[in-house]
Structure formats: C-alpha cells, structure tokens
N, C-alpha and C. Protein backbone atom coordinates (compact mmCIF):
# COMPACT_ATOMS: atom_id res chain seq x y z
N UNK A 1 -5.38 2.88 -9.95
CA UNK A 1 -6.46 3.22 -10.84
C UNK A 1 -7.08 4.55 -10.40
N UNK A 2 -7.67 5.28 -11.40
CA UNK A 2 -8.08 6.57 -11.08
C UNK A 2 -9.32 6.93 -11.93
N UNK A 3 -10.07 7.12 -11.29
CA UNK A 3 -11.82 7.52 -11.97
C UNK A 3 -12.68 8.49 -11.81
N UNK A 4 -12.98 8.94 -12.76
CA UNK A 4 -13.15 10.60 -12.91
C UNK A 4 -15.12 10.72 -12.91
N UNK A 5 -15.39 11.13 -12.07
CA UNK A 5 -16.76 11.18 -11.53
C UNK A 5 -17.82 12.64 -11.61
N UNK A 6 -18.42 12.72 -13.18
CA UNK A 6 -18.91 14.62 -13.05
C UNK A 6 -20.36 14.37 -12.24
N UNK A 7 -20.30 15.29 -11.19
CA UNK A 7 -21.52 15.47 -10.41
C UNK A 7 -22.04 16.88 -10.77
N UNK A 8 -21.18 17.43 -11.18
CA UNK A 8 -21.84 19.43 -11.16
C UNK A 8 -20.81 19.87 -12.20
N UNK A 9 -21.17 21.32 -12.64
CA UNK A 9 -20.69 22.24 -13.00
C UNK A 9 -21.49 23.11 -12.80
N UNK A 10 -20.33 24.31 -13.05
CA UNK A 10 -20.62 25.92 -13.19
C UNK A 10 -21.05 26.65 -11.80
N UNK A 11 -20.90 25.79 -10.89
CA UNK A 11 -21.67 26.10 -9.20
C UNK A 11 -20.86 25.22 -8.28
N UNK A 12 -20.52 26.03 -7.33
CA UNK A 12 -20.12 25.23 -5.93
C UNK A 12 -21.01 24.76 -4.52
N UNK A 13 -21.95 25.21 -5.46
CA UNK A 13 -22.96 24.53 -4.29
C UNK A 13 -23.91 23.38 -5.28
N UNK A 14 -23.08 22.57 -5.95
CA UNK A 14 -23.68 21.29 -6.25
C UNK A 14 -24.11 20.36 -5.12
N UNK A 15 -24.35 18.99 -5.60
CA UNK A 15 -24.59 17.90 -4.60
C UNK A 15 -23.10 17.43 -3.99
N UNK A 16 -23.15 16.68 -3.01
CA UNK A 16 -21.84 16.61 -2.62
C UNK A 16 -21.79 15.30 -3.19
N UNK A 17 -20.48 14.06 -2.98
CA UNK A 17 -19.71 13.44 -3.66
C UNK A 17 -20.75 11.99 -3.08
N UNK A 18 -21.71 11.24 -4.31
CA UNK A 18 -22.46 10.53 -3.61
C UNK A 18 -21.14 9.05 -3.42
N UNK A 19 -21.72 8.70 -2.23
CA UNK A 19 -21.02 7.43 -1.66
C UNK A 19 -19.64 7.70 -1.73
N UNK A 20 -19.71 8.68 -1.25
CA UNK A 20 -17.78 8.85 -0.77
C UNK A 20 -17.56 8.33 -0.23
N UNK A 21 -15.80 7.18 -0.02
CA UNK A 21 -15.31 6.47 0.36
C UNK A 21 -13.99 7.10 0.92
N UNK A 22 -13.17 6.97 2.24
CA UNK A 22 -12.21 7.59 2.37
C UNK A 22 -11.42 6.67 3.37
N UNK A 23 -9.97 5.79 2.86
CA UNK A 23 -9.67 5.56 4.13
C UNK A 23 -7.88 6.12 4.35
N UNK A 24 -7.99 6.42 5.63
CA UNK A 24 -6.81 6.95 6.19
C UNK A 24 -6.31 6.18 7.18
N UNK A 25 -4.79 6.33 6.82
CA UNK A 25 -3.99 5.41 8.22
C UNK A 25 -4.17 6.44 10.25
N UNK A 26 -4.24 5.41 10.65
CA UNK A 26 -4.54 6.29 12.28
C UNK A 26 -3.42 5.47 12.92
N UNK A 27 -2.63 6.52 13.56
CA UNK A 27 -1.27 6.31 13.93
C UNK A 27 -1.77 6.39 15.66
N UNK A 28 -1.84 5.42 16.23
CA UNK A 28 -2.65 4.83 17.59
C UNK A 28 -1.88 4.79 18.47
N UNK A 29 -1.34 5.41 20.07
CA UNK A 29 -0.91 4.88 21.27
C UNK A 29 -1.76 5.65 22.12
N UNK A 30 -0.70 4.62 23.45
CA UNK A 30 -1.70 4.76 24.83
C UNK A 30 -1.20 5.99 25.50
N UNK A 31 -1.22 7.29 26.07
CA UNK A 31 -0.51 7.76 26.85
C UNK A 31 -1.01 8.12 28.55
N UNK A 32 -0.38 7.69 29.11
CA UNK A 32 -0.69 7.48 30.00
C UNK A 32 -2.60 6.57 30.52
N UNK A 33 -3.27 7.18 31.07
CA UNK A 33 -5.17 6.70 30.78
C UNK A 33 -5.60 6.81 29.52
N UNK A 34 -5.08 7.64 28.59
CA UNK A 34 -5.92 7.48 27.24
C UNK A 34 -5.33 7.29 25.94
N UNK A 35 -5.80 6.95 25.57
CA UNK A 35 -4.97 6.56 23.83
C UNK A 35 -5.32 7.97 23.06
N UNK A 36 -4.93 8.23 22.20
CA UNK A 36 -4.36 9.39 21.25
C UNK A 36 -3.74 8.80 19.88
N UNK A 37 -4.21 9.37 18.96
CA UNK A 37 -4.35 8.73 17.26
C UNK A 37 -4.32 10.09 16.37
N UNK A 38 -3.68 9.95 15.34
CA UNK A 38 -3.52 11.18 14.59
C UNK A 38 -3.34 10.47 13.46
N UNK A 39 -3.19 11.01 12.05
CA UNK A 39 -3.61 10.80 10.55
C UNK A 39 -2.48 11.24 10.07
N UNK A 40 -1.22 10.71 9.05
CA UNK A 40 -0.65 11.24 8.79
C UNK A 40 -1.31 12.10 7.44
N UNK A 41 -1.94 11.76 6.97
CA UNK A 41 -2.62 12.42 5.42
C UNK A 41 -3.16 13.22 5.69
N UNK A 42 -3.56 13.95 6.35
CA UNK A 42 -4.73 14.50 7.11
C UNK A 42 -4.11 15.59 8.28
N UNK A 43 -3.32 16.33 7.78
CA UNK A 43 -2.14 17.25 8.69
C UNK A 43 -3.47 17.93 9.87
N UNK A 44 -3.50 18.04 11.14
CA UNK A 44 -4.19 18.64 12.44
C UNK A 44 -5.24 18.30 12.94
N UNK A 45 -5.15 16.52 11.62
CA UNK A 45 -6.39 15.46 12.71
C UNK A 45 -5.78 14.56 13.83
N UNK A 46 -6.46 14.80 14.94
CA UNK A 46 -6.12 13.93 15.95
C UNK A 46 -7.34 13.52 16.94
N UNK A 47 -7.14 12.66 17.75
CA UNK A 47 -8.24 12.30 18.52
C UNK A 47 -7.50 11.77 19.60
N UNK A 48 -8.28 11.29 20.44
CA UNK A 48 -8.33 10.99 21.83
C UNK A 48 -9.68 10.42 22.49
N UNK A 49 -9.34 9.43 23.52
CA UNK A 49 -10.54 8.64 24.18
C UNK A 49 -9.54 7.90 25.45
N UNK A 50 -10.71 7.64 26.38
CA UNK A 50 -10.52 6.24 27.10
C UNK A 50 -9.98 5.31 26.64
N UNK A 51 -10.87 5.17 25.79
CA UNK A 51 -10.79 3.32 25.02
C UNK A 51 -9.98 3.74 23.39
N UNK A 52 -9.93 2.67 22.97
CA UNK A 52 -8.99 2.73 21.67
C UNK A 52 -10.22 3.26 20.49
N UNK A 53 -12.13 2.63 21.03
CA UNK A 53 -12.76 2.77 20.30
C UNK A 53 -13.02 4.17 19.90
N UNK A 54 -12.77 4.77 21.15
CA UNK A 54 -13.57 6.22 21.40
C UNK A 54 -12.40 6.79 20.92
N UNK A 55 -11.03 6.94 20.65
CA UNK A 55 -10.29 7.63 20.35
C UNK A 55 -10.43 6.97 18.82
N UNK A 56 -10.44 6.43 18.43
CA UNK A 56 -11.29 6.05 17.28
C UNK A 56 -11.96 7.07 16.08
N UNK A 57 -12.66 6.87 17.47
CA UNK A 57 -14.48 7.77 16.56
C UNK A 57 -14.23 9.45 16.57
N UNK A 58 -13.36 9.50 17.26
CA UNK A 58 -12.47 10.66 17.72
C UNK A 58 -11.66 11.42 16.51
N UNK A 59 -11.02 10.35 16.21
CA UNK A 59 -9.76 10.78 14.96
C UNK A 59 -10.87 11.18 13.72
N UNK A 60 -11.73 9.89 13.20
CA UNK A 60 -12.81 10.03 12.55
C UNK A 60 -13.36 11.20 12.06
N UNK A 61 -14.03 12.14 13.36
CA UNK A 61 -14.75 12.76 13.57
C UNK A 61 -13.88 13.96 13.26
N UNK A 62 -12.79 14.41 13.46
CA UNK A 62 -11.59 15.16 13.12
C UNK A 62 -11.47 15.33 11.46
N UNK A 63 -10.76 14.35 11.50
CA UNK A 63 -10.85 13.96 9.74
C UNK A 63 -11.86 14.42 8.62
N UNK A 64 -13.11 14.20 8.87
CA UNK A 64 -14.53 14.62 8.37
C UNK A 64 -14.22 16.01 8.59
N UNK A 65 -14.41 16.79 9.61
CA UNK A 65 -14.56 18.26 9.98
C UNK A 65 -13.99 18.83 8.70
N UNK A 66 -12.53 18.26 9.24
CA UNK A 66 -11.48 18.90 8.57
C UNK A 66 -11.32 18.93 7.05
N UNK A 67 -11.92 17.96 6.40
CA UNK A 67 -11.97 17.62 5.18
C UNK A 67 -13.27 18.52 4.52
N UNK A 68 -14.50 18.33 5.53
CA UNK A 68 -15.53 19.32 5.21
C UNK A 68 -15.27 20.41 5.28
N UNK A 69 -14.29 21.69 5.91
CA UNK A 69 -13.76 22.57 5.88
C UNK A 69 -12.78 23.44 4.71
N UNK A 70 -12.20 22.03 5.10
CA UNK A 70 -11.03 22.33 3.77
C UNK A 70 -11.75 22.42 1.62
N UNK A 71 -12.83 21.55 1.85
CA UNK A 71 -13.36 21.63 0.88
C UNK A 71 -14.26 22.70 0.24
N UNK A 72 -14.61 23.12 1.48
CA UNK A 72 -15.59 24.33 1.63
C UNK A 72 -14.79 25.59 1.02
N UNK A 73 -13.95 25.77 1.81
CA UNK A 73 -12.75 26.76 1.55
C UNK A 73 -12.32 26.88 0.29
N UNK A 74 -11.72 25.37 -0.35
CA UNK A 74 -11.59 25.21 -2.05
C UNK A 74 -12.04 25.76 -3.10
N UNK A 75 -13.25 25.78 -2.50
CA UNK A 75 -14.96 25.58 -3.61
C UNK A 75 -15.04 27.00 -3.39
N UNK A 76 -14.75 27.96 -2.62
CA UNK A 76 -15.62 29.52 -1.75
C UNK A 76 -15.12 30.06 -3.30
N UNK A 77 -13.62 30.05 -3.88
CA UNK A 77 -13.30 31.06 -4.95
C UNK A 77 -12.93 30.54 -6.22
N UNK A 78 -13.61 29.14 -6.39
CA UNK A 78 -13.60 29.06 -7.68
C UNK A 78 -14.34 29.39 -8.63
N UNK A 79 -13.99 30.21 -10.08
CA UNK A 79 -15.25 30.30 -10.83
C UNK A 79 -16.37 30.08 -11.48
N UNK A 80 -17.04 30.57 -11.62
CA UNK A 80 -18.17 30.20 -11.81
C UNK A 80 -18.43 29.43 -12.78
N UNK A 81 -17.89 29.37 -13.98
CA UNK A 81 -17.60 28.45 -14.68
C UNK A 81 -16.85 26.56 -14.47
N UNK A 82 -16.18 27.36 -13.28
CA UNK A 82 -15.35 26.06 -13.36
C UNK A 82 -16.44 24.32 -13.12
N UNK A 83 -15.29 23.34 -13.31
CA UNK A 83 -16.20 22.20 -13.65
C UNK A 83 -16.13 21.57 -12.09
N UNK A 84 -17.12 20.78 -11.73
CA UNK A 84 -16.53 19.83 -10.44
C UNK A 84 -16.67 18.75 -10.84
N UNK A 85 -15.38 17.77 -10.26
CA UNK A 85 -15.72 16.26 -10.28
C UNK A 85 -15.01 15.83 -9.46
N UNK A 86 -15.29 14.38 -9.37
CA UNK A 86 -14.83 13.28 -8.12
C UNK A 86 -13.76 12.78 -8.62
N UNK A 87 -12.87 12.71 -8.03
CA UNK A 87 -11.38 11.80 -8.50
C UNK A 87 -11.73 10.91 -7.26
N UNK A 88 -11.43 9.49 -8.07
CA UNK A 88 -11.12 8.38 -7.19
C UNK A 88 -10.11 7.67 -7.52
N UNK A 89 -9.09 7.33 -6.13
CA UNK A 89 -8.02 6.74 -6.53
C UNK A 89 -8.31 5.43 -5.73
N UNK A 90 -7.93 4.38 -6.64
CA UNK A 90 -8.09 2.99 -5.83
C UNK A 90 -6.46 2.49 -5.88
C-alpha cells in the first residue's frame, strides 16, 4: 500500500514529515569486544557499541543523520515551484 501525504508546496523549507515512521533491517555481529551493525537500505550506516544495545542506538543514530542529510541535499535544488509530499509505503 502506498499513501500520498501533502504537507507543503512551493518551498523547501516546509514543516518536516509529521509522525514519520521508518523501519530498517540492522545486519548485527560480535567482532571481537564489540558488536557492529550496518543497514542494508541505508548505504554508509553503521554502528558500533559494547553491548548489542549501544550498537543499536548507534546504527539508529547513523541512519537519522544520514537520512537528514540526504534529504537536505534533495530539497537544496529543487524549484521553487515544485510540490512536497510524504510517500508512505506499508
């Protein structure tokens, strides 16, 4: 299913995407003292911790950046006209 969500037009500095939902697979081992997790959807997220939690919050925290970045970047040269909306895929 796929659902089409208008929050803005004509500006890239609208509101951002209310109650965004995002989940990604985290590809999890131990190496040697610490575990290490990376995203396949999500190409140069990775994390690392002690614990499985903290490498966790790790990958997480990656993911977000990177997604807030990448979006930023999107939005810098589109025109001024153009429309924004939320695609949601369930």
């Amino acid at each position: 299913m796929v659902a089409l969500t208008r929050f803005g037009s004509g500006s890239s500095s609208g509101p951002t995407a209310p109650g965004m939902h995002n989940e990604f697979t985290a590809v999890i081992f131990k190496d040697d003292e610490w575990f290490v997790a990376y995203s396949p959807e999500v190409p140069g997220a990775n994390g690392q911790g002690k614990t499985r939690d903290e490498c966790l919050d790790s990958l997480a925290e990656a993911i977000s950046l990177i997604l807030e970045v990448r979006r930023d970047e999107g939005l810098r040269d589109a025109p001024a006209t153009a429309e924004r909306v939320i695609v949601t895929v369930e």
